[in-house]
Structures are given as C-alpha cells and as structure tokens.
PDB file of N, CA and C in Angstrom:
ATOM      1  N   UNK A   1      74.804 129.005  65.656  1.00  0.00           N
ATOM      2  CA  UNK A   1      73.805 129.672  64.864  1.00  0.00           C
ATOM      3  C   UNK A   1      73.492 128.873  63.596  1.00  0.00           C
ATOM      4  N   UNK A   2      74.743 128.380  62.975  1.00  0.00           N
ATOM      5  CA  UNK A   2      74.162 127.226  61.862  1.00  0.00           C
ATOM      6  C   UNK A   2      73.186 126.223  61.893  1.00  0.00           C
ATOM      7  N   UNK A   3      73.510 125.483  63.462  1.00  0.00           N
ATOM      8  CA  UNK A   3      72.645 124.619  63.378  1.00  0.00           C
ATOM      9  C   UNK A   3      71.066 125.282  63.535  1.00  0.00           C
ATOM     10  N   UNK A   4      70.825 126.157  64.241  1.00  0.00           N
ATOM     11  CA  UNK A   4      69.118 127.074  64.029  1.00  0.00           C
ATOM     12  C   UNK A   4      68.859 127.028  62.907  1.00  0.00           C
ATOM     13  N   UNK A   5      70.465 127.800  61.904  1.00  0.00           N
ATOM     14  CA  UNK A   5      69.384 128.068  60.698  1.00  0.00           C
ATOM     15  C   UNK A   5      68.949 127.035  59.832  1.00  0.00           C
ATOM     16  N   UNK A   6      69.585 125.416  60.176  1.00  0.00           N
ATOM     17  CA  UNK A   6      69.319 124.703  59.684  1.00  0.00           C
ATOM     18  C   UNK A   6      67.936 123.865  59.518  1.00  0.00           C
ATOM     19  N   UNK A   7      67.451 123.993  61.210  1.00  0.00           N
ATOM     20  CA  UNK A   7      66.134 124.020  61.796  1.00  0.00           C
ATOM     21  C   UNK A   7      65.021 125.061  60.882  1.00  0.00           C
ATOM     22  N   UNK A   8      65.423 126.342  60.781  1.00  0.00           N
ATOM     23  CA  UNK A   8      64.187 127.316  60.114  1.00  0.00           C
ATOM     24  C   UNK A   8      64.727 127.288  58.710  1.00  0.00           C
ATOM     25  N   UNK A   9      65.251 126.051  57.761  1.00  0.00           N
ATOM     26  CA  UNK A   9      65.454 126.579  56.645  1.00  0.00           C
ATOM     27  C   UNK A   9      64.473 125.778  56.293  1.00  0.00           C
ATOM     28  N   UNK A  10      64.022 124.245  57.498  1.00  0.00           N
ATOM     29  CA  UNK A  10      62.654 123.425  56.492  1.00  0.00           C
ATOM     30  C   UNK A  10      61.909 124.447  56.105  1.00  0.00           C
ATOM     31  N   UNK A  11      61.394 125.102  56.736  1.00  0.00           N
ATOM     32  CA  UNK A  11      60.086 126.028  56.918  1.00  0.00           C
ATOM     33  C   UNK A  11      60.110 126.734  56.089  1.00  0.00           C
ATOM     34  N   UNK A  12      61.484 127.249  55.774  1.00  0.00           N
ATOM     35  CA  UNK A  12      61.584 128.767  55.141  1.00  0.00           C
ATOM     36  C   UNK A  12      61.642 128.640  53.502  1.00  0.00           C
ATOM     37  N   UNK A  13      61.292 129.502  52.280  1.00  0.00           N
ATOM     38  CA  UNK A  13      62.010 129.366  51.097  1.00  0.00           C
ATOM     39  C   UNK A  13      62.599 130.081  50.665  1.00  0.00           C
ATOM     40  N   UNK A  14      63.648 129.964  49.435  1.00  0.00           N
ATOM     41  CA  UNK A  14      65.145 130.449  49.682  1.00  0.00           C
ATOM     42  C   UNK A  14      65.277 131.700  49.549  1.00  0.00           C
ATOM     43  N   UNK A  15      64.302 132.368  49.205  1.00  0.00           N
ATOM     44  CA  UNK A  15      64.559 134.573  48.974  1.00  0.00           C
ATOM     45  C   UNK A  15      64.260 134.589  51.118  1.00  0.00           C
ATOM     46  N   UNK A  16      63.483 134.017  51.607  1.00  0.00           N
ATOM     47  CA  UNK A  16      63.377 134.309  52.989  1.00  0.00           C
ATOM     48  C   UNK A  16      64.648 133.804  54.055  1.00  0.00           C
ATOM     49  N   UNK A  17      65.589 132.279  53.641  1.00  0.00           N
ATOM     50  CA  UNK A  17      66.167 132.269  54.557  1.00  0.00           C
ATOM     51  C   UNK A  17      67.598 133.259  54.277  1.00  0.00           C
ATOM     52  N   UNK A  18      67.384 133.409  52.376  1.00  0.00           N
ATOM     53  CA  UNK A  18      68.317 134.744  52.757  1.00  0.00           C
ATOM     54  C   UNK A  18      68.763 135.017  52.992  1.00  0.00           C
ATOM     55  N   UNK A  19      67.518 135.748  53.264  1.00  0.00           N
ATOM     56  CA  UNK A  19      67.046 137.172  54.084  1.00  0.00           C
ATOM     57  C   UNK A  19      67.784 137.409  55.872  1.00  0.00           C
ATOM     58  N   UNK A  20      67.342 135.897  55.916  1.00  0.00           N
ATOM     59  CA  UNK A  20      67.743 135.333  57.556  1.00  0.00           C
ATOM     60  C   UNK A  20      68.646 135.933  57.765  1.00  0.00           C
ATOM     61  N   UNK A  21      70.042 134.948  56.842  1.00  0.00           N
ATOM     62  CA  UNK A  21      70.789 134.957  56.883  1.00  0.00           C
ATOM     63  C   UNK A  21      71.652 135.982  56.945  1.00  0.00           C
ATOM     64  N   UNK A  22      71.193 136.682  55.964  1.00  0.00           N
ATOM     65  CA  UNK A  22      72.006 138.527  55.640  1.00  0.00           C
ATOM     66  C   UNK A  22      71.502 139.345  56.846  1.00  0.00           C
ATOM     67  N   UNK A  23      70.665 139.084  57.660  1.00  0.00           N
ATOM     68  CA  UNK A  23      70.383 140.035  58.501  1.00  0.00           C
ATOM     69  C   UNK A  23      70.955 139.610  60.051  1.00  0.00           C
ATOM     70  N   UNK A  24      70.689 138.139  59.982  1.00  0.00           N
ATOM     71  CA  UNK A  24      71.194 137.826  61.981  1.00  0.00           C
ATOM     72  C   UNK A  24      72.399 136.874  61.518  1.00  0.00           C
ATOM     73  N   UNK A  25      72.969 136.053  60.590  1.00  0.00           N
ATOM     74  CA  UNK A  25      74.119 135.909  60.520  1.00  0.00           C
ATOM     75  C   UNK A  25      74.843 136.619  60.134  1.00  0.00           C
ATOM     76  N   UNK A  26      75.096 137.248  59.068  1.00  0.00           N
ATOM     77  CA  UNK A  26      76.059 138.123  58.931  1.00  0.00           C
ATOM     78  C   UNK A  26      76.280 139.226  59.683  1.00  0.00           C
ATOM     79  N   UNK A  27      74.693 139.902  60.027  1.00  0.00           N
ATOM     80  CA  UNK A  27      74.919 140.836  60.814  1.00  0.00           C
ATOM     81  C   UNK A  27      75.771 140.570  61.644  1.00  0.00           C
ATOM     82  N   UNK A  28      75.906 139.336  63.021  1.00  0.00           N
ATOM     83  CA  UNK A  28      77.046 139.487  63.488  1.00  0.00           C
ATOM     84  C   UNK A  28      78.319 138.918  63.089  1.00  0.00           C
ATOM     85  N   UNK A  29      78.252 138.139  62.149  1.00  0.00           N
ATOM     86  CA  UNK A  29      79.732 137.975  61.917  1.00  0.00           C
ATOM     87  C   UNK A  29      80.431 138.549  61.400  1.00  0.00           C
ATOM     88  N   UNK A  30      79.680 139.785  60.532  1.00  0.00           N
ATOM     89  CA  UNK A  30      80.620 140.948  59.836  1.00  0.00           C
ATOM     90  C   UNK A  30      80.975 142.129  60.556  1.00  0.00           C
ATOM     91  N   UNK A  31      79.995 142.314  62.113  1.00  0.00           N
ATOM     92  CA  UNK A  31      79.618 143.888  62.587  1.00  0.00           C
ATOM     93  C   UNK A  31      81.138 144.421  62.971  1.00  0.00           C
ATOM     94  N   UNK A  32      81.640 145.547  62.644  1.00  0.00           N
ATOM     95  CA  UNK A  32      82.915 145.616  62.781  1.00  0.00           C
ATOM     96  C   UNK A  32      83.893 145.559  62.033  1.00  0.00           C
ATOM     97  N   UNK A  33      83.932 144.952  61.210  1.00  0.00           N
ATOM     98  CA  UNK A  33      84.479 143.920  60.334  1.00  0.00           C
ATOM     99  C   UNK A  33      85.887 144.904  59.748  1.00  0.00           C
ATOM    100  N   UNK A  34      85.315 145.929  58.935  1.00  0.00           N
ATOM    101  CA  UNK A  34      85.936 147.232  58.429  1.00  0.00           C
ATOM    102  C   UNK A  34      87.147 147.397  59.336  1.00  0.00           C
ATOM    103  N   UNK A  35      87.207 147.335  60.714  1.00  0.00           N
ATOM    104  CA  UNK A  35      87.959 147.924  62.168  1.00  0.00           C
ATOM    105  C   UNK A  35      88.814 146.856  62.515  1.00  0.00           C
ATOM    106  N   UNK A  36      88.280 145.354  62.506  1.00  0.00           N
ATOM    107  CA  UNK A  36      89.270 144.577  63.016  1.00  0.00           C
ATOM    108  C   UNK A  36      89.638 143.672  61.959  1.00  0.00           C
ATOM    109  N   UNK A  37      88.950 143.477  60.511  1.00  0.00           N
ATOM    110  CA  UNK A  37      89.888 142.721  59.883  1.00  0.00           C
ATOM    111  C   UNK A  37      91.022 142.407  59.449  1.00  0.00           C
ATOM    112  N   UNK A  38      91.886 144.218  59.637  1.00  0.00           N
ATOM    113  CA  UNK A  38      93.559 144.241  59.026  1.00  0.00           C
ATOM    114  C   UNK A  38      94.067 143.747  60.306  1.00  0.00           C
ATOM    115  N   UNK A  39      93.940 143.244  61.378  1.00  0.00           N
ATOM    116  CA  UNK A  39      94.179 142.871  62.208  1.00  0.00           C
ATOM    117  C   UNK A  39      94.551 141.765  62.172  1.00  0.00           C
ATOM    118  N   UNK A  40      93.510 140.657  62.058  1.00  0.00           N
ATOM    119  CA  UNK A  40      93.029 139.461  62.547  1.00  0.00           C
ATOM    120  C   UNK A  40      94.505 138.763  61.669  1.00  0.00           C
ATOM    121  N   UNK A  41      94.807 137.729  62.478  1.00  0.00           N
ATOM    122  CA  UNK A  41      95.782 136.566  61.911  1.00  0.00           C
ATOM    123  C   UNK A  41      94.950 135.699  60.317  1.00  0.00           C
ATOM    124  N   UNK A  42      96.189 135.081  59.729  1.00  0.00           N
ATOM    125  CA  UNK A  42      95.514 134.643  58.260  1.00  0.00           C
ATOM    126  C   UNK A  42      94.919 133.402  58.971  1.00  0.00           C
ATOM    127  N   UNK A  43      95.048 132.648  60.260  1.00  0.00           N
ATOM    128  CA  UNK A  43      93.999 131.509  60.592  1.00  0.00           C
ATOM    129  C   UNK A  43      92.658 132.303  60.659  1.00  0.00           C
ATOM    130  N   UNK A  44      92.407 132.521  61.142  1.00  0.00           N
ATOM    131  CA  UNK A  44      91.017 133.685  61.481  1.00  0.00           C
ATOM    132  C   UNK A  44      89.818 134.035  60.605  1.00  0.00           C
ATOM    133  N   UNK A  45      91.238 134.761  59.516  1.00  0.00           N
ATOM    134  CA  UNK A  45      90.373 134.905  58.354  1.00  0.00           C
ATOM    135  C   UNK A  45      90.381 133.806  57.641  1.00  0.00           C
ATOM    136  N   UNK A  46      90.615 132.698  57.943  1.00  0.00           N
ATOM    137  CA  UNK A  46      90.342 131.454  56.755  1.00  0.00           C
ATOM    138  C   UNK A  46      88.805 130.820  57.629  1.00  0.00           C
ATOM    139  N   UNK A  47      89.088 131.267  58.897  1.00  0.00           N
ATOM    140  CA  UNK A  47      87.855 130.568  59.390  1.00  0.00           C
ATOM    141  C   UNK A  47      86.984 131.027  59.423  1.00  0.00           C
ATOM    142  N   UNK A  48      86.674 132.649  59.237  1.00  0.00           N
ATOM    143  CA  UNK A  48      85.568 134.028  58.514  1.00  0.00           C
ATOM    144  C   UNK A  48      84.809 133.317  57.038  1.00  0.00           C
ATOM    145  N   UNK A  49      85.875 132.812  56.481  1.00  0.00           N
ATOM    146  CA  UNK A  49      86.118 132.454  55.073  1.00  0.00           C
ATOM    147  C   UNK A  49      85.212 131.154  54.710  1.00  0.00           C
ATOM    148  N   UNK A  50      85.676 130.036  55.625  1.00  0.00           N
ATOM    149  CA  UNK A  50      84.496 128.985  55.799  1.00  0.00           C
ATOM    150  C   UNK A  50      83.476 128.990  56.749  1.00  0.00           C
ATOM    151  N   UNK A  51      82.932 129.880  57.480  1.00  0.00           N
ATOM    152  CA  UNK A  51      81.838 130.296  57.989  1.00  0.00           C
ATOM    153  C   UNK A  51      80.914 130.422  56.621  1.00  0.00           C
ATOM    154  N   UNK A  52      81.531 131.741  55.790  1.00  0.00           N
ATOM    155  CA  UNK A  52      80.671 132.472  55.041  1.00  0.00           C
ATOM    156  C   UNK A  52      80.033 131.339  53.683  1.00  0.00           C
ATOM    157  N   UNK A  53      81.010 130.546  53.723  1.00  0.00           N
ATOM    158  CA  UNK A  53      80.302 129.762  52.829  1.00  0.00           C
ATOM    159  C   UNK A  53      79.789 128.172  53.499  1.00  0.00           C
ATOM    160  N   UNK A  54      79.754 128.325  54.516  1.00  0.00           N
ATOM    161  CA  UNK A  54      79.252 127.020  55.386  1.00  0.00           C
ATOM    162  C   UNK A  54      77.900 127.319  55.624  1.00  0.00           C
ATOM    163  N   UNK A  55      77.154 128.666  55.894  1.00  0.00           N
ATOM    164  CA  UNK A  55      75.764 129.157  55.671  1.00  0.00           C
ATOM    165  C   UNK A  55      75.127 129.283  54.375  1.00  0.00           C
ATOM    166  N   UNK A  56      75.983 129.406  53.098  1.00  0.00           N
ATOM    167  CA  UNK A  56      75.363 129.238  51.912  1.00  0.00           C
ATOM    168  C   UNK A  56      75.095 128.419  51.592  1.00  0.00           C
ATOM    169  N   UNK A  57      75.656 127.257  52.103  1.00  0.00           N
ATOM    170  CA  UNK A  57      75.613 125.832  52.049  1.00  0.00           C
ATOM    171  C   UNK A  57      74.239 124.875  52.703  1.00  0.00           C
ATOM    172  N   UNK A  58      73.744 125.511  53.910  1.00  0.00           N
ATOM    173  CA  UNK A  58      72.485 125.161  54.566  1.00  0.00           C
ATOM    174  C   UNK A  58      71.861 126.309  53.413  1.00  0.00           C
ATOM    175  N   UNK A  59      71.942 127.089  52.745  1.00  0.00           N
ATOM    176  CA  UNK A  59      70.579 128.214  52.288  1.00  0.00           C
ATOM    177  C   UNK A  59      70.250 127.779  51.108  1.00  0.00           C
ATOM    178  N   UNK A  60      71.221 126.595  50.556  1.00  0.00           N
ATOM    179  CA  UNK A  60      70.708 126.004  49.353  1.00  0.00           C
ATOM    180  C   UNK A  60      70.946 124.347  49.141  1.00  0.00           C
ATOM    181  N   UNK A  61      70.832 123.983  50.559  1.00  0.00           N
ATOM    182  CA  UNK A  61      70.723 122.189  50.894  1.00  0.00           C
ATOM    183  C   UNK A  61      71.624 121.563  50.345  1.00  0.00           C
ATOM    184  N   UNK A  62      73.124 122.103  50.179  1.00  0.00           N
ATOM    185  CA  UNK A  62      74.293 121.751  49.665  1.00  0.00           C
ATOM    186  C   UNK A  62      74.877 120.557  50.902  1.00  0.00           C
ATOM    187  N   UNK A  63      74.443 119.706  51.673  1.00  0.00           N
ATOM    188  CA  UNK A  63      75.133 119.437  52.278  1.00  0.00           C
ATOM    189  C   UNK A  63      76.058 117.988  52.255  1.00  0.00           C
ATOM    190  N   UNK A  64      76.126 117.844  51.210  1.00  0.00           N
ATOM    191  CA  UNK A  64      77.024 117.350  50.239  1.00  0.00           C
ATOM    192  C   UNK A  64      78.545 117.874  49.569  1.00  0.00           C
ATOM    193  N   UNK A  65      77.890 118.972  49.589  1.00  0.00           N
ATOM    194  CA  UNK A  65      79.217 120.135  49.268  1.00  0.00           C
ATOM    195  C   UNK A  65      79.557 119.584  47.325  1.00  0.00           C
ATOM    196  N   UNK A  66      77.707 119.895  47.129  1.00  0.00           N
ATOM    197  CA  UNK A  66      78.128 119.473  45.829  1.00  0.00           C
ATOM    198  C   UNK A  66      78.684 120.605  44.631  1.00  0.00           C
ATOM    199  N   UNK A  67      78.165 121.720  45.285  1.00  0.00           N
ATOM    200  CA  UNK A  67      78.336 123.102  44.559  1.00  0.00           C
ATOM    201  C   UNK A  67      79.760 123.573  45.209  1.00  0.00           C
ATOM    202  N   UNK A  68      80.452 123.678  44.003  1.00  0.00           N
ATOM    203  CA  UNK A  68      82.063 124.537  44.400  1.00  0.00           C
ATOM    204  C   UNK A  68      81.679 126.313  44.911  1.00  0.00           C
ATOM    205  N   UNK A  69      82.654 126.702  45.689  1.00  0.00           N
ATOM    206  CA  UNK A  69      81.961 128.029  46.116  1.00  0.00           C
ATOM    207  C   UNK A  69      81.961 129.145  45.197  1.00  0.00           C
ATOM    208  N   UNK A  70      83.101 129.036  44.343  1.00  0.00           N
ATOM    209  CA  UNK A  70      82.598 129.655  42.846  1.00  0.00           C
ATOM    210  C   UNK A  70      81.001 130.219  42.874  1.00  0.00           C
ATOM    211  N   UNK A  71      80.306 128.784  42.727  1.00  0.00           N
ATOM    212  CA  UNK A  71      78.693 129.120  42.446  1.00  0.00           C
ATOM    213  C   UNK A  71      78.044 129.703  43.410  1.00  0.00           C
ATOM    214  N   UNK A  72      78.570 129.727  44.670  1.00  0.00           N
ATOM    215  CA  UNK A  72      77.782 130.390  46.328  1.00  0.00           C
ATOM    216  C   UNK A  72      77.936 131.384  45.735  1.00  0.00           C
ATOM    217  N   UNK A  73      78.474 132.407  45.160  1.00  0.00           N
ATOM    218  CA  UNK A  73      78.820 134.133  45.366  1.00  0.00           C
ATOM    219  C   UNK A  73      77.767 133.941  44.626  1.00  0.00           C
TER     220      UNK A  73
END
C-alpha cells in the first residue's frame, strides 16, 4: 500500500493525501486494533510502530528520513 501511496502523492497535496492516508491506510492497519493489540508480541508492535511513521514519511517527501519522528506526530 506504501508504494500506491507513493504513486498518488505526485498528484495529491498534503491536507488530501492525508486524508488518504487516515482513511485507507490506517483504516486498515488500525481496524481492530483496541481487541488485538494487548495481544500482539513487542516484534509486531515495533513493526505497527514503523509502518505508522513510514507513511508520514511519503505524506511529507521525507525520504531521506530527514525529519526525526518527534516532528511526524
């Protein structure tokens, strides 16, 4: 899914890919989330963890990884 949104982020500007983002990425990578996160092993959630900021990263052409994630939130 990253690499798509990487494709519709030329197009897009940044209040719209968002938007994208909060609605068809997160939507599924969070759906549930509440139910199975006390679950999940601490690998899992580290890899939840760099997902979430590996899409903030295409939503503001970081791909440099020049912005610490501090500044993503």
């Amino acid at each position: 899914m990253i690499r798509g949104l990487k494709v519709i982020r030329r197009s897009l500007n940044q209040e719209d890919i968002m938007k994208v983002i909060t609605s068809q990425y997160y939507g599924s990578i969070y759906y549930a989330l509440a139910v199975w996160f006390p679950t999940l092993i601490v690998k899992f959630k580290q890899k939840l963890d760099i997902l979430h900021y590996k899409v903030l990263r295409v939503a503001i052409r970081d791909w440099m990884r020049l912005f610490p994630r501090e500044m993503l939130d």
